[in-house]
Structures are given as structure tokens and as C-alpha cells.
N, C-alpha and C. Protein backbone atom coordinates (compact mmCIF):
# COMPACT_ATOMS: atom_id res chain seq x y z
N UNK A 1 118.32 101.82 111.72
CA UNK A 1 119.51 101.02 111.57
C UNK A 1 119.83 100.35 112.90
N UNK A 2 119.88 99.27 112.89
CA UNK A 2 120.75 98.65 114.19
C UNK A 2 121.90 99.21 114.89
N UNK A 3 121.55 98.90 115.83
CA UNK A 3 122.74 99.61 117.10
C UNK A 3 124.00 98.44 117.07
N UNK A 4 124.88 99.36 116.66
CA UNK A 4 126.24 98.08 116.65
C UNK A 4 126.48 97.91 118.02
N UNK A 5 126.51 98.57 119.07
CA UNK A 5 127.26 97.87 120.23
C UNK A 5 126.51 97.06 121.13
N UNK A 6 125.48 96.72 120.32
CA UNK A 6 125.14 95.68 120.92
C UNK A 6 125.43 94.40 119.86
N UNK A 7 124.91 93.09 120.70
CA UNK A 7 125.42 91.76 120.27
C UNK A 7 124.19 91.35 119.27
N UNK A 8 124.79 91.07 117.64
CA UNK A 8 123.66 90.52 117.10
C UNK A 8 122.97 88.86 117.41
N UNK A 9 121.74 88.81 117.15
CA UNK A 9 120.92 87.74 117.37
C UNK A 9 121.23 87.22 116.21
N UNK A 10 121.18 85.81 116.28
CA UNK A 10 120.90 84.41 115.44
C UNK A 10 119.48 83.90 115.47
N UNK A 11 119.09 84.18 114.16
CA UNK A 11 118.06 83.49 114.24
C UNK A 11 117.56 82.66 113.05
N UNK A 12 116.89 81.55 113.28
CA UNK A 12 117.28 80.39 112.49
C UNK A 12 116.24 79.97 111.52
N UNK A 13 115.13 79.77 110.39
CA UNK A 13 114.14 79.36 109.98
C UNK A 13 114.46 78.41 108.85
N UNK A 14 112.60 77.19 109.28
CA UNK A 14 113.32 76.49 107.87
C UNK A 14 112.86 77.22 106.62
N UNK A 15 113.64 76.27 105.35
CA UNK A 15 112.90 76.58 104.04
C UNK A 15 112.54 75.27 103.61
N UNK A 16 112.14 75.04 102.09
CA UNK A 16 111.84 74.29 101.73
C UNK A 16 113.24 73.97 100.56
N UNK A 17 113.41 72.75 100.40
CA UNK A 17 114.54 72.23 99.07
C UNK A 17 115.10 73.15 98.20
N UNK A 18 113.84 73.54 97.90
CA UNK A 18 114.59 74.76 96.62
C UNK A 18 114.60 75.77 97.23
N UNK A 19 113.84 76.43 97.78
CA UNK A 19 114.49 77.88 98.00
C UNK A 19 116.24 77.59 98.98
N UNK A 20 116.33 76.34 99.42
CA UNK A 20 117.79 76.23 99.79
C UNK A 20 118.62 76.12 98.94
N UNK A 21 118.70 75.01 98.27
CA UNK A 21 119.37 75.78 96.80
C UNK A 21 119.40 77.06 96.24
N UNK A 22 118.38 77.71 96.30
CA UNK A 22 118.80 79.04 95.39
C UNK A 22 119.42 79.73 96.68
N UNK A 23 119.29 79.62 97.90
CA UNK A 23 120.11 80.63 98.87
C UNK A 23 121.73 80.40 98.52
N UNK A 24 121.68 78.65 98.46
CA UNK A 24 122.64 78.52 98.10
C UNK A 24 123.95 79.34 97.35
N UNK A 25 123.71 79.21 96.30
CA UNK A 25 124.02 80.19 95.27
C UNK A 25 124.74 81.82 95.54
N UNK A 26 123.71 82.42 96.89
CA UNK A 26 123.95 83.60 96.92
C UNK A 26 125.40 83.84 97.81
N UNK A 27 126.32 84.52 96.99
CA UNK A 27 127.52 85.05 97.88
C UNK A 27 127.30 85.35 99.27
N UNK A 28 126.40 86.05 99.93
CA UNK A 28 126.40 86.50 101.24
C UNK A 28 124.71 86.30 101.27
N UNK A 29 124.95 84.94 102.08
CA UNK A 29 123.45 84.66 102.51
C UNK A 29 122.79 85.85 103.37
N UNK A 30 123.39 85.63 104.61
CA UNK A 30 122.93 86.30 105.43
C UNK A 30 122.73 88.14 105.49
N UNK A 31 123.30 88.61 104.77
CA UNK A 31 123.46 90.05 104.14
C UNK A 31 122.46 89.81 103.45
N UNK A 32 122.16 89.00 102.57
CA UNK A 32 120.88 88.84 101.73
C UNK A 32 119.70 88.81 102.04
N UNK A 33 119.65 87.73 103.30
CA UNK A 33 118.27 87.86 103.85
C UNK A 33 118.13 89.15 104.29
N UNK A 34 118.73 89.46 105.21
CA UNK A 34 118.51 90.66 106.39
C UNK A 34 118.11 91.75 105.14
N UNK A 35 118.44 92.21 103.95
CA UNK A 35 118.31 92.98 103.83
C UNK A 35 116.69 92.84 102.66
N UNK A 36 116.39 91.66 102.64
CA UNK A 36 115.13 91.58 102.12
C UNK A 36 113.93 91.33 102.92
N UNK A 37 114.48 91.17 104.26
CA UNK A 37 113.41 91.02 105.26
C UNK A 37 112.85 92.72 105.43
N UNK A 38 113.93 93.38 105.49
CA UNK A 38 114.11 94.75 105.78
C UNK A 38 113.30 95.39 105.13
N UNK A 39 113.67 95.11 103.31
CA UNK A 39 112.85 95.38 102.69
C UNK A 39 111.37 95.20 102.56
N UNK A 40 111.37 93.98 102.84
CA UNK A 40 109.53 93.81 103.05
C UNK A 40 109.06 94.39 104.15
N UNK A 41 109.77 95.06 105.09
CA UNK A 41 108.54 95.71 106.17
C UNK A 41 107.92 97.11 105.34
N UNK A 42 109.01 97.47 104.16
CA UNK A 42 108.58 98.42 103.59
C UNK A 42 107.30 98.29 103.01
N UNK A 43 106.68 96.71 103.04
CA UNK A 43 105.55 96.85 101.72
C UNK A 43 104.61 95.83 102.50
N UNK A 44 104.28 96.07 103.71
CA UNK A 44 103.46 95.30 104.43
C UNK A 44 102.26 95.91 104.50
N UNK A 45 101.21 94.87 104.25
CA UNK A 45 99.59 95.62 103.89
C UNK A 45 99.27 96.46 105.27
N UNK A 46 99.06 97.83 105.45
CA UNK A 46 98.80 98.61 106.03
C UNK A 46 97.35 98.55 106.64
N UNK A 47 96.68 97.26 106.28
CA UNK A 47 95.36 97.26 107.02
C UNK A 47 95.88 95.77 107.93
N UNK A 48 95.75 95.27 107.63
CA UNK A 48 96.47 93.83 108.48
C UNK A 48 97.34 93.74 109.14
N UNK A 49 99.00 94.57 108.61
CA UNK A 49 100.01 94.66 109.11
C UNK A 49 100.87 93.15 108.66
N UNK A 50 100.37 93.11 107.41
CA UNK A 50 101.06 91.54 106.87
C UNK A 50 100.40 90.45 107.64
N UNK A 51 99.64 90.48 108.48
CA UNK A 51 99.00 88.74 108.78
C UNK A 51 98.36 88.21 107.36
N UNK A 52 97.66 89.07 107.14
CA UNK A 52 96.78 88.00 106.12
C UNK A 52 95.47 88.37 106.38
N UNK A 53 95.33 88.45 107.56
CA UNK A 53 93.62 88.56 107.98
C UNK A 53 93.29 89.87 109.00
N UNK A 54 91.90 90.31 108.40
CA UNK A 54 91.49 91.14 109.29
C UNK A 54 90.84 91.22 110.43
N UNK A 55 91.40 91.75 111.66
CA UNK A 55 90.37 91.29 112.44
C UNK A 55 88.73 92.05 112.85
N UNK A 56 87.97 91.64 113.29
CA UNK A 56 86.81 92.39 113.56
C UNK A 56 86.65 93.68 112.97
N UNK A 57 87.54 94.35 113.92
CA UNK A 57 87.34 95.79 113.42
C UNK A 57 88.04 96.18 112.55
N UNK A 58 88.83 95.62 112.06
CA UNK A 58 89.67 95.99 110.47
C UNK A 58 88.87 95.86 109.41
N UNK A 59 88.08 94.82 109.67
CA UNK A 59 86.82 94.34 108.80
C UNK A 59 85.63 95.11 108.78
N UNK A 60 85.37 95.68 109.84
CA UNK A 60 83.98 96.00 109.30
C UNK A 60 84.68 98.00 108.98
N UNK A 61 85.92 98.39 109.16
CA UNK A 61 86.40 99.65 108.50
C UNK A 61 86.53 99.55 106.97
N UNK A 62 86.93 98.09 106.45
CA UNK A 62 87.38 97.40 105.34
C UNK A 62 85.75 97.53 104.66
N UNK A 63 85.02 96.62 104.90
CA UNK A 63 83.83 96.73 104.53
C UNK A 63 83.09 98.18 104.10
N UNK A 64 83.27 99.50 105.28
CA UNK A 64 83.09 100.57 104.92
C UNK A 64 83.46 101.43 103.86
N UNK A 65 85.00 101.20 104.07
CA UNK A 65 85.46 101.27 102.87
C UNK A 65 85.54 101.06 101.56
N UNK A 66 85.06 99.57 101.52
CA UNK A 66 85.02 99.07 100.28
C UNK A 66 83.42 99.76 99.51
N UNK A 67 82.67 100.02 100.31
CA UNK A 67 81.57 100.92 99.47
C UNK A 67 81.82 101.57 98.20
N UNK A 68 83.13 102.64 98.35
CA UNK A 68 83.64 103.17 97.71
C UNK A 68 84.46 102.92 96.57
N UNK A 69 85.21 101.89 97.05
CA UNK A 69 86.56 101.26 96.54
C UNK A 69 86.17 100.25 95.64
N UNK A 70 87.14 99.55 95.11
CA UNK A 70 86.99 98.47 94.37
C UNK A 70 88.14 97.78 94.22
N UNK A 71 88.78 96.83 94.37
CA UNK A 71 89.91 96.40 93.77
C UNK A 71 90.15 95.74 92.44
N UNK A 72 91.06 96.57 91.81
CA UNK A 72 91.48 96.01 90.43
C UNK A 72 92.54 95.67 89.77
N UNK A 73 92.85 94.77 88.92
CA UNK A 73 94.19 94.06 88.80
C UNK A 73 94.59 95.71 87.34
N UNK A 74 95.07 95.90 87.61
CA UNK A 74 96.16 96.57 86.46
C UNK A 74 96.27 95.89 85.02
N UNK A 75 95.47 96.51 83.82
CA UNK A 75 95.81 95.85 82.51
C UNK A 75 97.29 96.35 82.14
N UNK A 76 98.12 96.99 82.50
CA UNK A 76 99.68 96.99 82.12
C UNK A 76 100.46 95.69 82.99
N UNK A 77 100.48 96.80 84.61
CA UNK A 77 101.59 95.85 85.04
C UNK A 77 100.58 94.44 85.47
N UNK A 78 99.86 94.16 85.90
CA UNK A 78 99.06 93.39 86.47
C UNK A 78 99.12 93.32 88.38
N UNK A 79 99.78 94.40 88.48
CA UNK A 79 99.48 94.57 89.94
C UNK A 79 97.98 94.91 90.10
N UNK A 80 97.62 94.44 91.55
CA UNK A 80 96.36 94.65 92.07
C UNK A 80 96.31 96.09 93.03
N UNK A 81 95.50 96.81 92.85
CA UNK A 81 95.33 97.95 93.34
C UNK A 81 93.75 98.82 93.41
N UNK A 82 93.98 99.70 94.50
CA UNK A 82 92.30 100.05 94.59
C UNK A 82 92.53 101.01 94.32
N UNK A 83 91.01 101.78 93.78
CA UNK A 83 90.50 102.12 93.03
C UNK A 83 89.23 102.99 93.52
N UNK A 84 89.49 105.00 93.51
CA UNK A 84 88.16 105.16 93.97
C UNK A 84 87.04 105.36 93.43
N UNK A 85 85.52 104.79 94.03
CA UNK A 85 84.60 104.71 92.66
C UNK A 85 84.55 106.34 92.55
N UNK A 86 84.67 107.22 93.64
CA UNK A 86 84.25 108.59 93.42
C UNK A 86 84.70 109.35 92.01
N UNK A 87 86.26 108.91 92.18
CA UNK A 87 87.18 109.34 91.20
C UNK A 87 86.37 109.16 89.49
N UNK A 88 85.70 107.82 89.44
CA UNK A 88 85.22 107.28 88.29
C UNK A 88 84.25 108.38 87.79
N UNK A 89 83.50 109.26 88.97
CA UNK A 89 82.46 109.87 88.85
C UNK A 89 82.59 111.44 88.20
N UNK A 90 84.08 111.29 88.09
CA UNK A 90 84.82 113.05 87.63
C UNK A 90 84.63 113.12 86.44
N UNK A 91 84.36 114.37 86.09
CA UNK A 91 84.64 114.21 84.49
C UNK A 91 85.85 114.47 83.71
């Protein structure tokens, strides 16, 4: 949680047309963001760290890994999720 006695920061980003409009809309912008930014550190890819890309050695652990693994989209929810081949191998 943030330390109240200190002074909060402003900080400013653009959007695009519509997602300003729909901020629009929201009673307490800024309560809103902050607390969905917050939320997404909760669900940041744990091999990347949310960039997007792996570097070198994330990649060739990734690669190792993936021997095993597989990624697969979910026939319920359609989330994507891995998958161990070992597990496949149980009876």
C-alpha cells in the first residue's frame, strides 16, 4: 500500500478517442485507473515480466521448457494455458 505521508505523483498518459470516452463515463477516474493498474501487476507474465518478449536467456529456459509443455487454448473458457506433456502420460 502506499505511504500516505508522502506527496502523491501525477502522472499523465495518452489514450486513444474511445477509450477516452469510456473513462469518461467513469465516476472516479483516477481511483479507477490506479486500481486497475494495481491490479494488473497481479497478472503479469512471470517469464517476461509483461514486456512481451523474451530475452536470450528467458528464451532458451522457455525453449527448454517447452519440450515438455505445450500451450493450449481452453475448450470451456477459451483461456490459453500450459499444459504438462508428462501429466498426459498418467494413467
Amino acid at each position: 500500500m502506499a505511504d500516505r505521508t508522502k506527496k502523491a505523483e501525477i502522472i499523465t498518459f495518452k489514450v486513444d478517442p474511445a477509450l477516452a470516452e469510456a473513462l469518461r463515463k467513469v465516476p472516479n477516474r483516477s481511483e479507477f485507473i490506479r486500481n486497475a493498474v494495481a491490479r494488473a501487476f497481479d497478472h503479469v507474465c512471470p517469464v517476461c515480466g509483461g514486456t512481451g518478449v523474451l530475452d536470450e536467456s528467458q528464451a532458451q529456459h522457455w525453449d527448454s521448457f517447452s519440450k515438455q509443455h505445450r500451450v493450449e487454448k481452453c475448450d470451456d473458457c477459451h483461456a490459453v494455458h500450459l499444459v504438462c506433456l508428462n501429466d498426459e502420460a498418467t494413467p
